[in-house]
N, C-alpha and C. Protein backbone atom coordinates (compact mmCIF):
# COMPACT_ATOMS: atom_id res chain seq x y z
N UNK A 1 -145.29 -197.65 -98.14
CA UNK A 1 -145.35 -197.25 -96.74
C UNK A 1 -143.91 -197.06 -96.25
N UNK A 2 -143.68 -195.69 -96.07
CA UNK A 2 -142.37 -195.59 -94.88
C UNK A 2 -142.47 -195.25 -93.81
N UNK A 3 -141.43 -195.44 -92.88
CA UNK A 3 -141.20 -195.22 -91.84
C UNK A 3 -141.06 -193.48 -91.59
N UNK A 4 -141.63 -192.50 -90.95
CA UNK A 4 -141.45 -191.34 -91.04
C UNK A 4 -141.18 -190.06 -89.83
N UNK A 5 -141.41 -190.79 -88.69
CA UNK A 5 -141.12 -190.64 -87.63
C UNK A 5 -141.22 -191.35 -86.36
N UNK A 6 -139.99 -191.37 -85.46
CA UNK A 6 -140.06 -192.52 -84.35
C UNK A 6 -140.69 -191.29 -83.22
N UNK A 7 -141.00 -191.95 -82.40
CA UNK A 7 -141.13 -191.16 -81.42
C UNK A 7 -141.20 -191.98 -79.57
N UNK A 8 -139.63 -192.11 -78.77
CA UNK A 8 -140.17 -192.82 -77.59
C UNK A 8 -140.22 -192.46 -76.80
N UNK A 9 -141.39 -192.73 -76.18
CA UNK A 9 -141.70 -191.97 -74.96
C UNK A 9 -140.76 -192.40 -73.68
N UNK A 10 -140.38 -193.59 -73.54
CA UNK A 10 -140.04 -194.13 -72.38
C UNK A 10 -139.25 -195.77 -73.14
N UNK A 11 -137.83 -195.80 -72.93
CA UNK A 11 -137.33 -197.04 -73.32
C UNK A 11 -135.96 -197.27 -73.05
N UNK A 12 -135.35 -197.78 -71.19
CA UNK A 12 -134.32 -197.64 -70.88
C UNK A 12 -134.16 -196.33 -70.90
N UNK A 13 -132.84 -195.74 -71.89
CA UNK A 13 -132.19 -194.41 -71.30
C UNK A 13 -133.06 -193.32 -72.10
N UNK A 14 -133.67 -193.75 -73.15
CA UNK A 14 -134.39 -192.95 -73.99
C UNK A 14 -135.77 -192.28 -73.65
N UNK A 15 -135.80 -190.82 -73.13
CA UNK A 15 -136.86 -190.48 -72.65
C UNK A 15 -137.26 -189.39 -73.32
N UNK A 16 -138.87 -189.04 -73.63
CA UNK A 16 -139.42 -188.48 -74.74
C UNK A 16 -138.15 -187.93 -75.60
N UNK A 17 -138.28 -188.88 -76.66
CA UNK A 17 -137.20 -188.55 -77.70
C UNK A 17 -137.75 -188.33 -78.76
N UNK A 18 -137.20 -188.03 -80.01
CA UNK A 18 -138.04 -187.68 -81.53
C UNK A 18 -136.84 -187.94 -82.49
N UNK A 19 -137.06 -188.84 -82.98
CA UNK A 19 -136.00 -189.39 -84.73
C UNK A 19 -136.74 -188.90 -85.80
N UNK A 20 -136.55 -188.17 -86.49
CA UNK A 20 -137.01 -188.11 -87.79
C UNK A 20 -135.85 -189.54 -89.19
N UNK A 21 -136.44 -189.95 -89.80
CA UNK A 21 -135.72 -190.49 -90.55
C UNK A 21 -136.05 -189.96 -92.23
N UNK A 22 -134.98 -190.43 -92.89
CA UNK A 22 -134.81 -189.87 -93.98
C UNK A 22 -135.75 -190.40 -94.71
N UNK A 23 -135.76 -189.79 -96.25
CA UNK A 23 -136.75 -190.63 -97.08
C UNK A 23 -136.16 -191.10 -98.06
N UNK A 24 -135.15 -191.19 -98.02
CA UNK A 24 -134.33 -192.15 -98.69
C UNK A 24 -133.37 -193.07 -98.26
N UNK A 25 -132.60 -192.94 -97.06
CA UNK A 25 -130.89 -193.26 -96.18
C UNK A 25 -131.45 -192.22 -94.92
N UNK A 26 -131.26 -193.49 -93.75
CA UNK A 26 -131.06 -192.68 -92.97
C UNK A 26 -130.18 -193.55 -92.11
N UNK A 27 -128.73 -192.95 -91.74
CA UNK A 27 -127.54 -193.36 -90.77
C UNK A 27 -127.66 -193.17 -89.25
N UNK A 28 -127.61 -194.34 -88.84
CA UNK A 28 -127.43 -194.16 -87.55
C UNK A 28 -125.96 -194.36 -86.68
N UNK A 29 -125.58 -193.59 -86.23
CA UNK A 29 -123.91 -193.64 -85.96
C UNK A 29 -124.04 -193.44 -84.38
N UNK A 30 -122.70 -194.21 -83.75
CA UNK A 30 -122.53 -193.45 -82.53
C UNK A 30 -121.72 -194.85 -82.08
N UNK A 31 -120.79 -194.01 -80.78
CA UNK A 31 -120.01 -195.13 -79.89
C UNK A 31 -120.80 -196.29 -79.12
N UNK A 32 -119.97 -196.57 -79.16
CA UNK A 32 -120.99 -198.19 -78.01
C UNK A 32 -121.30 -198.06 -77.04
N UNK A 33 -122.91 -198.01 -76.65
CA UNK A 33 -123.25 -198.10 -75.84
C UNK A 33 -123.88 -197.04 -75.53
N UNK A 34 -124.19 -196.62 -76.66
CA UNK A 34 -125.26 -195.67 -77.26
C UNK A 34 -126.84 -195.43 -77.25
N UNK A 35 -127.09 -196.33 -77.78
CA UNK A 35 -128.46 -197.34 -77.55
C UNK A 35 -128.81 -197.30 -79.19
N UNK A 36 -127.56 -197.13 -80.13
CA UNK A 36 -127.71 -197.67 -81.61
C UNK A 36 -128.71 -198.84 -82.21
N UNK A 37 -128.67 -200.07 -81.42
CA UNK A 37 -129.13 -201.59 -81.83
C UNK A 37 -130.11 -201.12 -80.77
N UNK A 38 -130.52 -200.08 -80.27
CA UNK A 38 -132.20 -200.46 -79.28
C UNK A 38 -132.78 -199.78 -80.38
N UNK A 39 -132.38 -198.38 -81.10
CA UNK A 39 -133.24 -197.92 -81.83
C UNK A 39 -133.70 -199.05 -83.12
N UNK A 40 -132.78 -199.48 -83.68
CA UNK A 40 -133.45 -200.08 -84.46
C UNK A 40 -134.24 -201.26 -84.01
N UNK A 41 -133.57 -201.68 -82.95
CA UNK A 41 -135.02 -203.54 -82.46
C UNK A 41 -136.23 -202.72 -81.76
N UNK A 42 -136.39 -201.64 -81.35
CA UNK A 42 -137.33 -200.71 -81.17
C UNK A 42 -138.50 -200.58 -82.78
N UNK A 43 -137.74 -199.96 -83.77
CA UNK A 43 -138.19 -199.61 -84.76
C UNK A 43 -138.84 -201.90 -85.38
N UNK A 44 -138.04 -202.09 -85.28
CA UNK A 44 -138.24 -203.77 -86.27
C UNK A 44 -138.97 -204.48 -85.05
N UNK A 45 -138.90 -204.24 -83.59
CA UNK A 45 -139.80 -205.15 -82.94
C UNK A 45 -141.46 -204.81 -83.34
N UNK A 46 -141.68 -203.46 -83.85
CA UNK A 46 -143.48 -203.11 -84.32
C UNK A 46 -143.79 -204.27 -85.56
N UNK A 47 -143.14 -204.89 -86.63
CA UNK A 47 -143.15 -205.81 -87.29
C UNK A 47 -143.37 -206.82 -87.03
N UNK A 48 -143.83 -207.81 -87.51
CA UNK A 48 -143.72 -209.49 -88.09
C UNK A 48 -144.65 -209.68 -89.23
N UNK A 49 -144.69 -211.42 -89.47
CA UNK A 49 -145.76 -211.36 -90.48
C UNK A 49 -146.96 -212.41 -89.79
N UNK A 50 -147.96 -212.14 -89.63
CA UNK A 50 -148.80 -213.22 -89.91
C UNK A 50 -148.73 -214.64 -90.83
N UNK A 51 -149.26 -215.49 -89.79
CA UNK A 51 -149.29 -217.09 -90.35
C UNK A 51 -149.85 -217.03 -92.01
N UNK A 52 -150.70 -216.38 -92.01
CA UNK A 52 -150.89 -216.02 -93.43
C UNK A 52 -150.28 -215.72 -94.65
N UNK A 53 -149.51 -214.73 -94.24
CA UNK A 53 -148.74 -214.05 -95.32
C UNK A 53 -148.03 -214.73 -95.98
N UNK A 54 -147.74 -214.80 -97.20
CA UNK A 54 -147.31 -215.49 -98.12
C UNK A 54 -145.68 -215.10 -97.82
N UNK A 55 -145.46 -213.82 -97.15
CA UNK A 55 -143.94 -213.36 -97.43
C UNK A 55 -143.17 -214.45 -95.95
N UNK A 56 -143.96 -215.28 -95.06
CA UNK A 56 -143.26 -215.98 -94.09
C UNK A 56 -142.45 -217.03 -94.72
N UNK A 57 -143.04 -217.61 -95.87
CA UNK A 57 -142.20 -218.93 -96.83
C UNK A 57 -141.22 -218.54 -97.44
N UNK A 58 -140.82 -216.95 -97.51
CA UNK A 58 -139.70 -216.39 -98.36
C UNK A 58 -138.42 -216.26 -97.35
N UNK A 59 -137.24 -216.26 -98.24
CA UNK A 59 -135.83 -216.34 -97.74
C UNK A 59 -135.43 -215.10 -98.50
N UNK A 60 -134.77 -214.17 -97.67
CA UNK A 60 -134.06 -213.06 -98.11
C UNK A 60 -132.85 -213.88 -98.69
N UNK A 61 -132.32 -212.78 -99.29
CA UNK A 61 -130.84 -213.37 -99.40
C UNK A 61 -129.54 -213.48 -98.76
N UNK A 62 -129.80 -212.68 -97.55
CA UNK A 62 -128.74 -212.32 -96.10
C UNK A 62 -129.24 -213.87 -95.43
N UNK A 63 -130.12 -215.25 -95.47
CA UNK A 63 -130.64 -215.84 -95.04
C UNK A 63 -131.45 -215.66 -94.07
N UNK A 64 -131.95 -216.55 -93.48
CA UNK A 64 -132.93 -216.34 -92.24
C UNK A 64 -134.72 -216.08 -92.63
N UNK A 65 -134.81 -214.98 -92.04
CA UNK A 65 -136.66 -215.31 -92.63
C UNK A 65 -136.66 -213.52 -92.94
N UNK A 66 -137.80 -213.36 -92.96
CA UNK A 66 -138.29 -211.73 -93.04
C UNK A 66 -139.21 -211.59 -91.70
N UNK A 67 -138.91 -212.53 -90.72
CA UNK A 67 -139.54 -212.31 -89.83
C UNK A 67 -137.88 -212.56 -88.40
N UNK A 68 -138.14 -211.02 -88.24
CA UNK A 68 -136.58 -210.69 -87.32
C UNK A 68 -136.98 -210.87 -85.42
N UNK A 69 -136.63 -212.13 -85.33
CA UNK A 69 -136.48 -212.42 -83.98
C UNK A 69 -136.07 -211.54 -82.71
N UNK A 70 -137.24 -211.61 -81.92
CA UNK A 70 -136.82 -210.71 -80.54
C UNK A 70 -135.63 -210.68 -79.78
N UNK A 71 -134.92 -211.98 -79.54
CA UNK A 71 -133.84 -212.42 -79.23
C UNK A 71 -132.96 -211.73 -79.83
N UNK A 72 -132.97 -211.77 -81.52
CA UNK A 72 -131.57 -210.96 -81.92
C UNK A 72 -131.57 -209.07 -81.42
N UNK A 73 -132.82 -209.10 -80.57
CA UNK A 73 -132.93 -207.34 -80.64
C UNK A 73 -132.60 -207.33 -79.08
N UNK A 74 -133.17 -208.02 -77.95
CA UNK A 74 -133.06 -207.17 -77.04
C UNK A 74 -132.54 -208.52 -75.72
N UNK A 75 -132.54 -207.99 -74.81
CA UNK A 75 -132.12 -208.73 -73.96
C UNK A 75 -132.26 -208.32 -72.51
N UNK A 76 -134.09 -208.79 -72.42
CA UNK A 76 -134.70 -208.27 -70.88
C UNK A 76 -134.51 -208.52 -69.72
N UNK A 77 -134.63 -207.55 -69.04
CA UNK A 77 -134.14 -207.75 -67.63
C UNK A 77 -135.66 -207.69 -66.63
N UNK A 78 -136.18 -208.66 -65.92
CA UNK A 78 -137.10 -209.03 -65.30
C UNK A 78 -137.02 -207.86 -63.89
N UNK A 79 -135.90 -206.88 -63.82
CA UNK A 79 -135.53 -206.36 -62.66
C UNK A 79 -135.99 -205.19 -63.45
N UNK A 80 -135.50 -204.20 -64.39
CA UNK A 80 -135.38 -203.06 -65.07
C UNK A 80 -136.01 -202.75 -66.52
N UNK A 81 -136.92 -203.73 -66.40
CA UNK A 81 -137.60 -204.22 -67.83
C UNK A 81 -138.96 -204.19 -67.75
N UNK A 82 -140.08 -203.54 -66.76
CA UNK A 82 -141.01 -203.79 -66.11
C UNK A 82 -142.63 -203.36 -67.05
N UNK A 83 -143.15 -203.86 -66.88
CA UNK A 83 -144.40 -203.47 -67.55
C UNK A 83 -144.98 -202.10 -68.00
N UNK A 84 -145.05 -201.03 -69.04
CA UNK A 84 -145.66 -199.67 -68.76
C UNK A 84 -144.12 -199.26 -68.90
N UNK A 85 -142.89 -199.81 -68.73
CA UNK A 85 -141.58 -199.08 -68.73
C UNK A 85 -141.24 -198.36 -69.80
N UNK A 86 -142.17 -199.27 -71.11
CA UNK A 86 -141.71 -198.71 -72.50
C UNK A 86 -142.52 -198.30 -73.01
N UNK A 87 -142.51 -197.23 -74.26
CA UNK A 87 -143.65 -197.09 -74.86
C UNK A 87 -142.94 -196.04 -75.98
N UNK A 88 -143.72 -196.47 -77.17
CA UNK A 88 -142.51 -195.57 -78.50
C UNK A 88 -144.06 -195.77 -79.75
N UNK A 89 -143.92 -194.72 -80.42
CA UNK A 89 -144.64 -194.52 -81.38
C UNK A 89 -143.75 -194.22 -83.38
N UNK A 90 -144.24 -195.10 -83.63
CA UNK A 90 -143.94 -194.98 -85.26
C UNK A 90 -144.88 -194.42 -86.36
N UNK A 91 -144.37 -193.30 -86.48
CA UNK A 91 -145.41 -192.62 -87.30
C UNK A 91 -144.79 -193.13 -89.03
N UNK A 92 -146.14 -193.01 -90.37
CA UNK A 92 -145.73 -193.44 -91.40
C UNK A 92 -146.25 -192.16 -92.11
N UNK A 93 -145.26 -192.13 -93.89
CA UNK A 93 -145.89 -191.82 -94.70
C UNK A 93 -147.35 -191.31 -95.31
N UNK A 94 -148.40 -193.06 -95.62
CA UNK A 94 -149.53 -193.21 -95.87
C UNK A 94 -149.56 -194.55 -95.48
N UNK A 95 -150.99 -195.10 -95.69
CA UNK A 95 -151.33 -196.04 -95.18
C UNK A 95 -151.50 -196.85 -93.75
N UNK A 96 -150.82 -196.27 -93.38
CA UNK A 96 -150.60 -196.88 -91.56
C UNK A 96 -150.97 -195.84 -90.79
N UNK A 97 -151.84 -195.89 -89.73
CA UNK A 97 -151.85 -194.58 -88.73
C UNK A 97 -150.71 -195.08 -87.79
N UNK A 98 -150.62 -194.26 -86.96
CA UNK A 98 -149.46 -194.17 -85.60
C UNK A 98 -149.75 -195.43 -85.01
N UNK A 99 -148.32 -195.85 -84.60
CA UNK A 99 -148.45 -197.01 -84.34
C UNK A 99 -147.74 -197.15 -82.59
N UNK A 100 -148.45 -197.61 -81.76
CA UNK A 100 -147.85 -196.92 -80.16
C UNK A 100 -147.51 -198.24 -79.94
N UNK A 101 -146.53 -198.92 -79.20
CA UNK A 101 -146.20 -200.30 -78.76
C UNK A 101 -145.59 -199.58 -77.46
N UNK A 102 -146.41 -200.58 -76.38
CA UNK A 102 -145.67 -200.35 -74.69
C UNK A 102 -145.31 -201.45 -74.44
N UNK A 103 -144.89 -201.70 -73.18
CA UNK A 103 -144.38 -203.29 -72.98
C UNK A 103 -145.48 -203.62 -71.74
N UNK A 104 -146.38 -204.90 -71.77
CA UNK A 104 -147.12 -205.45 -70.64
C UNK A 104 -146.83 -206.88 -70.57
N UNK A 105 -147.30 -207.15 -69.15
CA UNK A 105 -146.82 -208.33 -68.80
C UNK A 105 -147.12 -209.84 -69.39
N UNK A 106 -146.16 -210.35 -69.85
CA UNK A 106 -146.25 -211.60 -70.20
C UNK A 106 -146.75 -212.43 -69.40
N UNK A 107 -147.46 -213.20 -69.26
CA UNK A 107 -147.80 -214.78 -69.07
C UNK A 107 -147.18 -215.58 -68.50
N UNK A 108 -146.87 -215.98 -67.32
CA UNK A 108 -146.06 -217.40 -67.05
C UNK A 108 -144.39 -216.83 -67.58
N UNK A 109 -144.13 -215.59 -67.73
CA UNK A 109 -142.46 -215.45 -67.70
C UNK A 109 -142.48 -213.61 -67.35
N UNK A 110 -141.03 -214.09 -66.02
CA UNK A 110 -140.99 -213.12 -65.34
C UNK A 110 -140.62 -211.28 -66.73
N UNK A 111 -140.55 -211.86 -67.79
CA UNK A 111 -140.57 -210.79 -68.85
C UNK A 111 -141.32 -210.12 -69.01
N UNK A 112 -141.28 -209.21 -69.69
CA UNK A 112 -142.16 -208.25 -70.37
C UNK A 112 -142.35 -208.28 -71.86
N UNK A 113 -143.51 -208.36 -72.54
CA UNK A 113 -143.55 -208.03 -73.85
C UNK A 113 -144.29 -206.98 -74.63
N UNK A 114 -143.87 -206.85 -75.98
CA UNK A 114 -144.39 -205.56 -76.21
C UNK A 114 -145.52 -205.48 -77.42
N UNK A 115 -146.42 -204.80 -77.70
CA UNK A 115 -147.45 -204.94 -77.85
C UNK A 115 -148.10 -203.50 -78.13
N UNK A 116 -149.05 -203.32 -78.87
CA UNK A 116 -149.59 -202.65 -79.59
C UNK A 116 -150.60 -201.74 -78.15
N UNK A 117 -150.39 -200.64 -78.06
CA UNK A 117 -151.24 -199.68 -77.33
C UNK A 117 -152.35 -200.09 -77.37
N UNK A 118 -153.00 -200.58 -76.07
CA UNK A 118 -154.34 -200.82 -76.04
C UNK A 118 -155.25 -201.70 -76.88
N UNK A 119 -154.43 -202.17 -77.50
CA UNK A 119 -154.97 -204.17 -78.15
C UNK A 119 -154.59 -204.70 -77.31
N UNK A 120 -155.41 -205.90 -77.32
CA UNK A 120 -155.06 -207.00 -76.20
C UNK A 120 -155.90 -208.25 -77.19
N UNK A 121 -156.14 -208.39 -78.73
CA UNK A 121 -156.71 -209.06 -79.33
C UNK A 121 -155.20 -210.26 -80.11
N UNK A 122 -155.42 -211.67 -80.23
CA UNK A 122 -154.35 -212.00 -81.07
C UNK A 122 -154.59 -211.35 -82.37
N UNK A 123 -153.17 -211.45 -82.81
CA UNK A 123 -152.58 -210.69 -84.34
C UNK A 123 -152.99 -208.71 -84.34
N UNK A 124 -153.31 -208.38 -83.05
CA UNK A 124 -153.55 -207.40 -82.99
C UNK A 124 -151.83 -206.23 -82.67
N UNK A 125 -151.26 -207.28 -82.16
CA UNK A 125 -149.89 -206.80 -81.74
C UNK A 125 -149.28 -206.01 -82.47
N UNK A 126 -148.92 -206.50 -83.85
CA UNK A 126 -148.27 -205.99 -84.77
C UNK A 126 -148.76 -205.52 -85.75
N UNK A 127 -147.45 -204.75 -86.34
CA UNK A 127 -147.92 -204.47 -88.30
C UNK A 127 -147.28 -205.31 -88.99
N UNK A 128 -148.32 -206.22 -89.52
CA UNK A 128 -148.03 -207.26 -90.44
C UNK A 128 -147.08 -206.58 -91.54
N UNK A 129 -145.72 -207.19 -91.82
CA UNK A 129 -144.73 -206.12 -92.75
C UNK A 129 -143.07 -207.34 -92.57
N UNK A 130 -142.79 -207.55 -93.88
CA UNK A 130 -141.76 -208.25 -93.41
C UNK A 130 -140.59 -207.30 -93.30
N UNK A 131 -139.30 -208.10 -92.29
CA UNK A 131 -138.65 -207.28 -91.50
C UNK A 131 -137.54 -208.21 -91.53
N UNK A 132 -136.30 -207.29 -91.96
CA UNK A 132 -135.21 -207.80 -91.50
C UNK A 132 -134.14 -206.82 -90.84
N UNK A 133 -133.54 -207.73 -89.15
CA UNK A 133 -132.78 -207.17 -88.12
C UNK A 133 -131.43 -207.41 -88.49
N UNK A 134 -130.82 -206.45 -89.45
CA UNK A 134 -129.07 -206.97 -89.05
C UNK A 134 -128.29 -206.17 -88.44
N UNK A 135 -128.07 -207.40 -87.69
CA UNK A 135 -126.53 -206.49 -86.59
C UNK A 135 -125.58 -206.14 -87.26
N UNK A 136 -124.32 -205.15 -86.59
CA UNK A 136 -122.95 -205.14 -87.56
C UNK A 136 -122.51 -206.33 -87.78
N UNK A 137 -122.56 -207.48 -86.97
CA UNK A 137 -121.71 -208.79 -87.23
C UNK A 137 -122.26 -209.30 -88.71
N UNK A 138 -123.62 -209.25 -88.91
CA UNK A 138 -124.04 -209.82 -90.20
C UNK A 138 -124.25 -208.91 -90.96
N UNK A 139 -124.03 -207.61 -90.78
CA UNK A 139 -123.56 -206.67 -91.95
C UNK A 139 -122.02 -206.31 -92.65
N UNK A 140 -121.43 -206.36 -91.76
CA UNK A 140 -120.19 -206.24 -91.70
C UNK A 140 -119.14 -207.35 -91.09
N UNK A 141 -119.32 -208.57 -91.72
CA UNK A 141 -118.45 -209.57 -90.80
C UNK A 141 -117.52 -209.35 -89.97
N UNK A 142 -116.89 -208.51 -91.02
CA UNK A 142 -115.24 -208.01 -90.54
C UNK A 142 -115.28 -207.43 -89.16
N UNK A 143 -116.20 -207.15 -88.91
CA UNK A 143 -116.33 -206.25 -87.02
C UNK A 143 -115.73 -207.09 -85.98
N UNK A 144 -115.81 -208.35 -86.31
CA UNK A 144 -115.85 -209.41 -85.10
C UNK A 144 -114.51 -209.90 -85.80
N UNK A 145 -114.02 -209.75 -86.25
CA UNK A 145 -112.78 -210.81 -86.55
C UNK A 145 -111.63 -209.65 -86.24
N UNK A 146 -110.45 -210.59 -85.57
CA UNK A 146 -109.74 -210.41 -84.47
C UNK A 146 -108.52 -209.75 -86.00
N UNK A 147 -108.39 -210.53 -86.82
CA UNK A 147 -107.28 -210.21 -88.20
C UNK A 147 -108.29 -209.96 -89.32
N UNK A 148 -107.76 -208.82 -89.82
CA UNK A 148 -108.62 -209.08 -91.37
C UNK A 148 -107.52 -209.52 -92.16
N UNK A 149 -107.65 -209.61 -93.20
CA UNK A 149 -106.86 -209.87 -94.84
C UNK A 149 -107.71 -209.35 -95.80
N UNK A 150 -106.85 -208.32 -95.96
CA UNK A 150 -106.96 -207.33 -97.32
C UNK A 150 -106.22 -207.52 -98.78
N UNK A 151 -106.93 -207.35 -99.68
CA UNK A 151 -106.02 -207.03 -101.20
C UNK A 151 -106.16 -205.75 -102.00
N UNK A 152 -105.57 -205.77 -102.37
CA UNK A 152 -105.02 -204.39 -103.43
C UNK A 152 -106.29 -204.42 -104.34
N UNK A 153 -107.40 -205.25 -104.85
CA UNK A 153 -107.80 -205.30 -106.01
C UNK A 153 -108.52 -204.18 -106.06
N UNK A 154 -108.64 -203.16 -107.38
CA UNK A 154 -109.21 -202.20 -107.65
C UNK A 154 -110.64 -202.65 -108.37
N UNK A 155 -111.18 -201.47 -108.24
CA UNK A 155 -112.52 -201.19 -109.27
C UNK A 155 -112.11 -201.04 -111.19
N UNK A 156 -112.57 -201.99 -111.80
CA UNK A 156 -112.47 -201.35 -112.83
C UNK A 156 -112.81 -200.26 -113.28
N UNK A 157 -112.83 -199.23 -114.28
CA UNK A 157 -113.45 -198.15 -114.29
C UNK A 157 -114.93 -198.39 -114.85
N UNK A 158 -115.16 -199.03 -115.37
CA UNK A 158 -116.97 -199.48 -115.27
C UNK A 158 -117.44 -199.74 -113.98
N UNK A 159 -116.71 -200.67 -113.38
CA UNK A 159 -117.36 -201.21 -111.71
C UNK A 159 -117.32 -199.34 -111.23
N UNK A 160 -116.15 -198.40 -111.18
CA UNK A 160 -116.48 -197.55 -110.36
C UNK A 160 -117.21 -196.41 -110.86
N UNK A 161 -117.27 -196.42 -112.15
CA UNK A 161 -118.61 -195.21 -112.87
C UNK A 161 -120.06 -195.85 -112.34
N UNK A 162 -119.92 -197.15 -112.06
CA UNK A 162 -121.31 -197.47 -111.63
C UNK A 162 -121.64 -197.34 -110.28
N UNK A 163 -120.58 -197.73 -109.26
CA UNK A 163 -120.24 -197.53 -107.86
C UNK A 163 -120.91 -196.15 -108.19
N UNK A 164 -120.13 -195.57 -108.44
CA UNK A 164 -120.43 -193.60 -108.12
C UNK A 164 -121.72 -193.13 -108.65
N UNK A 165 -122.54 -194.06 -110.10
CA UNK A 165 -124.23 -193.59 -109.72
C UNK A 165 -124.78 -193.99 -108.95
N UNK A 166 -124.53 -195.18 -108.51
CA UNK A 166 -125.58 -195.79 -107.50
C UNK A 166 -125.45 -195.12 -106.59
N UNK A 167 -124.34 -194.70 -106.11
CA UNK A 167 -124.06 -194.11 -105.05
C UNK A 167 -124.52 -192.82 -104.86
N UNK A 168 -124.45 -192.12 -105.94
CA UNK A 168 -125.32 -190.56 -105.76
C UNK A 168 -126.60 -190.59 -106.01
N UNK A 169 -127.88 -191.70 -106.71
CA UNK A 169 -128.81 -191.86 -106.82
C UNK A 169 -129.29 -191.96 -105.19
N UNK A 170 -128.92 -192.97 -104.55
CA UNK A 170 -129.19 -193.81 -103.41
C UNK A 170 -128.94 -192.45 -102.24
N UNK A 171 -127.77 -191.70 -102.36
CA UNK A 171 -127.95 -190.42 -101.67
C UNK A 171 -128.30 -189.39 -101.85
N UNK A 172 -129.11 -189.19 -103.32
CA UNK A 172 -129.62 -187.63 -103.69
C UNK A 172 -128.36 -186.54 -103.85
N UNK A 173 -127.03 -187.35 -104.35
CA UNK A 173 -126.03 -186.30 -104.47
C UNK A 173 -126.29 -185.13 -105.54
């Protein structure tokens, strides 16, 4: 199952928009303050896993879980964050039909949460699918640090004949 088209209707600055993503790499670039880290906690908030799933007891190797916390994605505003405000569709490959998530009102907190178009059943919310959210800080440490320290050390020429297939496999060079 891939991911094969986003589509949001309504989310902050993003209004009927259309992402196609790749089927192999797909880059998302742009200056700050872009709405870079909404597209993706957009795309990874349709995820979690069910109490069930065997993949909740597993540890990636970046640590943490395969189940990517709301907190690390977004950060609602009870003023500009309002119920019906959002609404984005993830289209797949095979296996999954379209998947619509809007945001309705939470329970006992002035928030909003988001939720599967027209379910209102538990475990109905999501697509059970494990998921991991990394920011640049835990992709790229180096973003956040004020000094780096660099060395000279090269690629051997095995390390970089291999660098350079992986590298054109992984991009269809």
């Amino acid at each position: 199952m891939k991911i094969t088209h986003i589509h949001i209707e309504r989310f902050r600055g993003f209004q009927n928009e259309d992402f196609e993503v790749g089927s192999q790499l797909t880059a998302i670039a742009g200056q700050n303050g872009t709405q870079k880290s909404t597209l993706l906690g957009i795309v990874t908030q349709t995820f979690t896993l069910k109490p069930e799933d065997p993949m909740r007891a597993e540890k990636p190797l970046c640590g943490g879980s395969y189940i990517s916390a709301f907190k690390d994605k977004f950060r609602l505003s009870p003023i500009f964050d309002r119920p019906k405000g959002h609404e984005w569709t993830i289209s797949f490959d095979i296996g999954v039909d379209d998947f619509t998530v809007e945001s309705i009102k939470r329970t006992g907190d002035p928030n909003v949460r988001f939720w599967k178009k027209g379910a209102r059943q538990e475990g109905d919310g999501y697509i059970s699918f494990p998921t991991i959210f990394l920011s640049l800080k835990r992709l790229v440490p180096m973003a956040e640090e004020a000094k780096i320290i660099t060395d000279d050390t090269l690629l051997t020429p095995e390390e970089l004949s291999e660098f350079n297939l992986n590298s054109a496999t992984l991009l269809q060079i």
